[in-house]
N, C-alpha and C. Protein backbone atom coordinates (compact mmCIF):
# COMPACT_ATOMS: atom_id res chain seq x y z
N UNK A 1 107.06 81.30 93.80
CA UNK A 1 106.95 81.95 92.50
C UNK A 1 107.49 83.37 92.61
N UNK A 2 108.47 83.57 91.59
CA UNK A 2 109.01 84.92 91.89
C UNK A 2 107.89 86.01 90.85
N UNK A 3 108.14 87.14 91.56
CA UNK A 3 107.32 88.33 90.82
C UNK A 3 107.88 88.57 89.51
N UNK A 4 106.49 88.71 88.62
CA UNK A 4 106.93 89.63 87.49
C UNK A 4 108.31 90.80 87.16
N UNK A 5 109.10 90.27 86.27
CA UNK A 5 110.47 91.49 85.82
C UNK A 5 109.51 92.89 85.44
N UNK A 6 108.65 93.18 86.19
CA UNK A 6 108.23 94.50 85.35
C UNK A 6 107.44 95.66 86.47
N UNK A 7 107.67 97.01 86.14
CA UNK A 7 107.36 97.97 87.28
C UNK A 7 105.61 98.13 86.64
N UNK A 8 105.29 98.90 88.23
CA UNK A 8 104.07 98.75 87.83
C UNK A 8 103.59 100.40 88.03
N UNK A 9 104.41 101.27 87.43
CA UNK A 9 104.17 102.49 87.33
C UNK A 9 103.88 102.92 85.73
N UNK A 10 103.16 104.05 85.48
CA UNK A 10 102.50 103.97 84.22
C UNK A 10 104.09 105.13 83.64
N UNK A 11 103.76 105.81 82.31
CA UNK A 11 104.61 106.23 82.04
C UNK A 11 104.95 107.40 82.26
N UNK A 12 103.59 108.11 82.62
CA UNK A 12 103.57 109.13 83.27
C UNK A 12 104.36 109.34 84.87
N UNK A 13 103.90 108.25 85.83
CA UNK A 13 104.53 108.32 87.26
C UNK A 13 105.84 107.65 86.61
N UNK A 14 106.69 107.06 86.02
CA UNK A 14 107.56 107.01 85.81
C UNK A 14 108.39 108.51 85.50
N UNK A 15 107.81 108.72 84.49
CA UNK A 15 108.75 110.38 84.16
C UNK A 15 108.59 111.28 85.26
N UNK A 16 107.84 111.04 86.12
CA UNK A 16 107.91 112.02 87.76
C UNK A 16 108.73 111.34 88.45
N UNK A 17 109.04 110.50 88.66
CA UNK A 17 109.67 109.62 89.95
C UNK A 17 110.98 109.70 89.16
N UNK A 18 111.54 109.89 88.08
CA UNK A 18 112.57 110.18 87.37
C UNK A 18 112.97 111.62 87.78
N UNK A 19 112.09 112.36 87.13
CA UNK A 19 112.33 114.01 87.41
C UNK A 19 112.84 114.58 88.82
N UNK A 20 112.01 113.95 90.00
CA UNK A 20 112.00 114.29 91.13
C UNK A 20 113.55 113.17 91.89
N UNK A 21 112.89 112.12 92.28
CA UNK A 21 113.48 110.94 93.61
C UNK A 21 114.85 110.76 92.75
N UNK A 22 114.63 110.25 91.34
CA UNK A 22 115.61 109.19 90.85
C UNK A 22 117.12 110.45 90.42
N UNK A 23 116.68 111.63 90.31
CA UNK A 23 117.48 112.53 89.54
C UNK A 23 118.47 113.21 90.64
N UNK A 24 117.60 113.70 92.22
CA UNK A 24 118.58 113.93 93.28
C UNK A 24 119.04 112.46 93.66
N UNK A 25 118.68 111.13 93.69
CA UNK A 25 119.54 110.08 94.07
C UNK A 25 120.87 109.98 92.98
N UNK A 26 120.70 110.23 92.00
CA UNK A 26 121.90 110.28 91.13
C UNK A 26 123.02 111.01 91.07
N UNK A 27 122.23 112.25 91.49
CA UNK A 27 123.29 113.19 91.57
C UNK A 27 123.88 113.08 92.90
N UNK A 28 123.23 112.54 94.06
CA UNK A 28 123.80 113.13 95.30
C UNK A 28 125.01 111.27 95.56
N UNK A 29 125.26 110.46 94.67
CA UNK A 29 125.41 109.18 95.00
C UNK A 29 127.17 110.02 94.50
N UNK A 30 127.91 109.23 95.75
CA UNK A 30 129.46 109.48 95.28
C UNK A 30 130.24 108.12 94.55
N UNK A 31 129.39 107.22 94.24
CA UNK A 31 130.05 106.22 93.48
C UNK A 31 129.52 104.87 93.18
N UNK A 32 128.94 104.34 92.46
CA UNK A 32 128.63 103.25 91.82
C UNK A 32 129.20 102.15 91.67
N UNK A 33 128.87 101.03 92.69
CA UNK A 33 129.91 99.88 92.04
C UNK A 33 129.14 98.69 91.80
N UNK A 34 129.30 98.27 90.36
CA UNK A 34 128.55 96.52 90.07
C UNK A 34 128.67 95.71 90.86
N UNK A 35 127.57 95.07 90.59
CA UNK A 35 127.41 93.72 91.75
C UNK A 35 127.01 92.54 90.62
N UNK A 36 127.51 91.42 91.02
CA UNK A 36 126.79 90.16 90.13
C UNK A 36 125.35 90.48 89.83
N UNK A 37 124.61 90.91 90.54
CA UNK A 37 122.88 91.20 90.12
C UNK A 37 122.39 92.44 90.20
N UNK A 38 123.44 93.20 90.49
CA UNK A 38 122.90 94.95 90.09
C UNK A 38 124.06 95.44 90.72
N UNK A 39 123.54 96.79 91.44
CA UNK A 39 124.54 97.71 91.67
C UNK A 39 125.08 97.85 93.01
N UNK A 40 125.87 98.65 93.71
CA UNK A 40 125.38 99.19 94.91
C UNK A 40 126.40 100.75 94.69
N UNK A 41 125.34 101.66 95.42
CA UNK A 41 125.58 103.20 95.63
C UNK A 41 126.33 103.68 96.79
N UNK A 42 127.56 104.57 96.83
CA UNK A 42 127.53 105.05 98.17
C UNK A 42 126.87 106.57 97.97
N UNK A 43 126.42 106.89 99.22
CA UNK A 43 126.43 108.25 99.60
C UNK A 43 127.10 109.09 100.84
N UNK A 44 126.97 110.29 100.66
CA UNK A 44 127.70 110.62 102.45
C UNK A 44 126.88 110.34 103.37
N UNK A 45 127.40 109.89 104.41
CA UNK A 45 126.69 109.53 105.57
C UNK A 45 126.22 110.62 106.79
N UNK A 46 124.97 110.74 106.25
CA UNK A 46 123.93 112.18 106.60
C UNK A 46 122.65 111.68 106.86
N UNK A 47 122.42 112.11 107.90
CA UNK A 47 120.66 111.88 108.11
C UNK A 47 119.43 112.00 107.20
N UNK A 48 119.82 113.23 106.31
CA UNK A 48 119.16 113.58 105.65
C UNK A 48 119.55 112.44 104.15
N UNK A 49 120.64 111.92 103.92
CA UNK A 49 120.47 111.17 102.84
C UNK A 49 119.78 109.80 103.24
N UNK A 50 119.89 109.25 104.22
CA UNK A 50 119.44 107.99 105.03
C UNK A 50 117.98 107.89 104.63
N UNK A 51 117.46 109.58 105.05
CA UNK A 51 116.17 109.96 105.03
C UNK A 51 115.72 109.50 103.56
N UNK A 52 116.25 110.37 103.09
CA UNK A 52 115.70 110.31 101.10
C UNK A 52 115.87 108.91 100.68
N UNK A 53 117.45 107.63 101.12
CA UNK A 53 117.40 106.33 100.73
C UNK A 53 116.21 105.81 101.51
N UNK A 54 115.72 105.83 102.30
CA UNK A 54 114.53 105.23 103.07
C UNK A 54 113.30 105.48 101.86
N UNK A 55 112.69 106.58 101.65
CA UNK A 55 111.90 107.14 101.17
C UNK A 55 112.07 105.90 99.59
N UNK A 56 113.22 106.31 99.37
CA UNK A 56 113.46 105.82 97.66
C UNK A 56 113.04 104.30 97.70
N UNK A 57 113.67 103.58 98.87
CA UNK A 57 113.60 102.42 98.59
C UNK A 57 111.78 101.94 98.92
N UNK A 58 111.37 102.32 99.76
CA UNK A 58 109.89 102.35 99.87
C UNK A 58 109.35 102.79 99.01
N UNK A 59 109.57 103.64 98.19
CA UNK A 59 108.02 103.78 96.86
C UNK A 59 108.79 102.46 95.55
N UNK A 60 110.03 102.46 95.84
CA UNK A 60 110.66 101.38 94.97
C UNK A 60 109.94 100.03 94.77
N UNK A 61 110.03 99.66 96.29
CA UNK A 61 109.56 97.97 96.58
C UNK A 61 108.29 98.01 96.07
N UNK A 62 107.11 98.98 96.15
CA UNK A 62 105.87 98.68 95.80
C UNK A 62 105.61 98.70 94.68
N UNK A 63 106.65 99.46 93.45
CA UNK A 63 106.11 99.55 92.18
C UNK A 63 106.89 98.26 91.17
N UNK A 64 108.04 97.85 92.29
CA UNK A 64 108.93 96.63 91.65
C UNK A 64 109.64 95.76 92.64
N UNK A 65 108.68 94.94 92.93
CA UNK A 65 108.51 94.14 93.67
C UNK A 65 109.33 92.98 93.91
N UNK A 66 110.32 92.74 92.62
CA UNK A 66 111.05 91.83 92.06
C UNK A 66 112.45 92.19 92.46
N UNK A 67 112.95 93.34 93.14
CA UNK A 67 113.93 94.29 93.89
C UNK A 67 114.05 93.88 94.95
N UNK A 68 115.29 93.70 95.23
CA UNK A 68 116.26 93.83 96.80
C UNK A 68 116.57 94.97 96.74
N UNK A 69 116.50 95.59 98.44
CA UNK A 69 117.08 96.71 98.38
C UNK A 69 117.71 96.41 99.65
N UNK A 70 118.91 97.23 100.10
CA UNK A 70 119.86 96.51 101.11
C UNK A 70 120.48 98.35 101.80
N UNK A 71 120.37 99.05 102.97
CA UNK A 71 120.81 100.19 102.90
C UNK A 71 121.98 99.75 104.02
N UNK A 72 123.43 99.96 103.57
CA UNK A 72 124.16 99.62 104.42
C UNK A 72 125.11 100.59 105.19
N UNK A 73 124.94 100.84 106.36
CA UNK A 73 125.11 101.79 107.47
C UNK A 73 126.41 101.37 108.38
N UNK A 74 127.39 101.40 108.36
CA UNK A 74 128.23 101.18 108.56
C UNK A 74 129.13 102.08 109.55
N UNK A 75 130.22 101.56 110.48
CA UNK A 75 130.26 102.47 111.74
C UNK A 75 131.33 103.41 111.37
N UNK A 76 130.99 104.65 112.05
CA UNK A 76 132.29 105.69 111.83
C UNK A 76 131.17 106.75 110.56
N UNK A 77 132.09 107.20 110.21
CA UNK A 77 131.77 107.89 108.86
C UNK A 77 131.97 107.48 107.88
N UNK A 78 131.50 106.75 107.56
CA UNK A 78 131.47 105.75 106.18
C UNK A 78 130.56 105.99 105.76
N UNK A 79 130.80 106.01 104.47
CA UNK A 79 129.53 106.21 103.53
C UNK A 79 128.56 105.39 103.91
N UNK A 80 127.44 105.59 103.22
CA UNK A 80 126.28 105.25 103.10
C UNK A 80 125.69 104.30 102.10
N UNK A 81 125.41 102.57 102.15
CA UNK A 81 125.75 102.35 101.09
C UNK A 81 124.14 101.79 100.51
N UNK A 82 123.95 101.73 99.45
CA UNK A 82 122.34 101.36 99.03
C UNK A 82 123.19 99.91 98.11
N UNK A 83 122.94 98.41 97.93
CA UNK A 83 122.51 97.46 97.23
C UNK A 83 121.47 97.35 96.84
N UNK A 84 120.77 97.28 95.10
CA UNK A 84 119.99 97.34 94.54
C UNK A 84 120.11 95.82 93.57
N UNK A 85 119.64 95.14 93.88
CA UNK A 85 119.60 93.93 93.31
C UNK A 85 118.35 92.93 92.21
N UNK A 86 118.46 92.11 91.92
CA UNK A 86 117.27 91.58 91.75
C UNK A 86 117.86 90.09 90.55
N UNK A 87 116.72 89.57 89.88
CA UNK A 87 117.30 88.22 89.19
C UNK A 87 118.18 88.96 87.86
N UNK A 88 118.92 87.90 87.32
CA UNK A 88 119.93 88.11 86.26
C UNK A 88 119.50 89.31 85.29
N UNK A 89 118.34 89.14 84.74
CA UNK A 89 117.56 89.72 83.62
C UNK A 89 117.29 91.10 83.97
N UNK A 90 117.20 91.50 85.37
CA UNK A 90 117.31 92.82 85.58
C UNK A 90 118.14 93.72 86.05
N UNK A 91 119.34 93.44 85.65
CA UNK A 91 120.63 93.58 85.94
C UNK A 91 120.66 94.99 85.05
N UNK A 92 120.55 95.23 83.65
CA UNK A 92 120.08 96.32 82.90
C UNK A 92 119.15 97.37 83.02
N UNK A 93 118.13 97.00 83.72
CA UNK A 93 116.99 98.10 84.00
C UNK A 93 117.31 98.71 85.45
N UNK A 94 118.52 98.03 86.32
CA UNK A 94 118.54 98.52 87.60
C UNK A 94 119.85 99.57 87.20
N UNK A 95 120.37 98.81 86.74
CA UNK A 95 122.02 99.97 85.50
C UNK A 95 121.39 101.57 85.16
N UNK A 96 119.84 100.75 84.31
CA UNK A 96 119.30 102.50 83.37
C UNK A 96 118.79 103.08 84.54
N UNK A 97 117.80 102.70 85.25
CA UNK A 97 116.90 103.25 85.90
C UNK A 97 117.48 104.04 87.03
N UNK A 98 118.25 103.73 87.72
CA UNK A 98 118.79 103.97 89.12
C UNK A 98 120.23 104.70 88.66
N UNK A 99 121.06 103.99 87.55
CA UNK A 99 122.04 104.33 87.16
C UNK A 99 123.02 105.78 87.15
């Protein structure tokens, strides 16, 4: 049985986890590319961003459970890449939310 399409943060910890996590992941991401079931992000490949995608994807999984998250580390200096996935229907909320 797959999990509920729905986060389980109120609206309040939503508009913080927006303000704070979701607003430096947006800004610090150098490019966005669609995937059949969501997205995937690069970033520069820095300890300190590794750090913050670790962080993101861990308070992620617990409030939306229904999420793949995939951090792909790749050799050399290559970006940094985050896959954010999940079933068909949340293909839109991973677009707004993370977007």
């Amino acid at each position: 049985m797959e999990p509920p399409l729905a986060c389980t943060l109120t609206d309040a910890q939503m508009r913080e986890r927006r303000k704070t996590l979701l607003n430096a992941f947006r800004s610090a991401a150098l490019g966005t590319t669609s995937l059949p079931l969501g997205c995937a992000y690069r970033f520069k490949p820095t300890s300190e961003v590794l750090i913050q995608l670790t962080t993101l994807v861990d308070l992620e999984r617990q409030c939306c459970p229904f999420l793949t998250f995939k951090i792909i580390v790749e050799p050399g200096n290559q970006p940094i890449s985050l896959e954010i996935t999940g079933p068909p229907e949340a293909k839109p909320l991973i677009a707004d939310f993370f977007g």
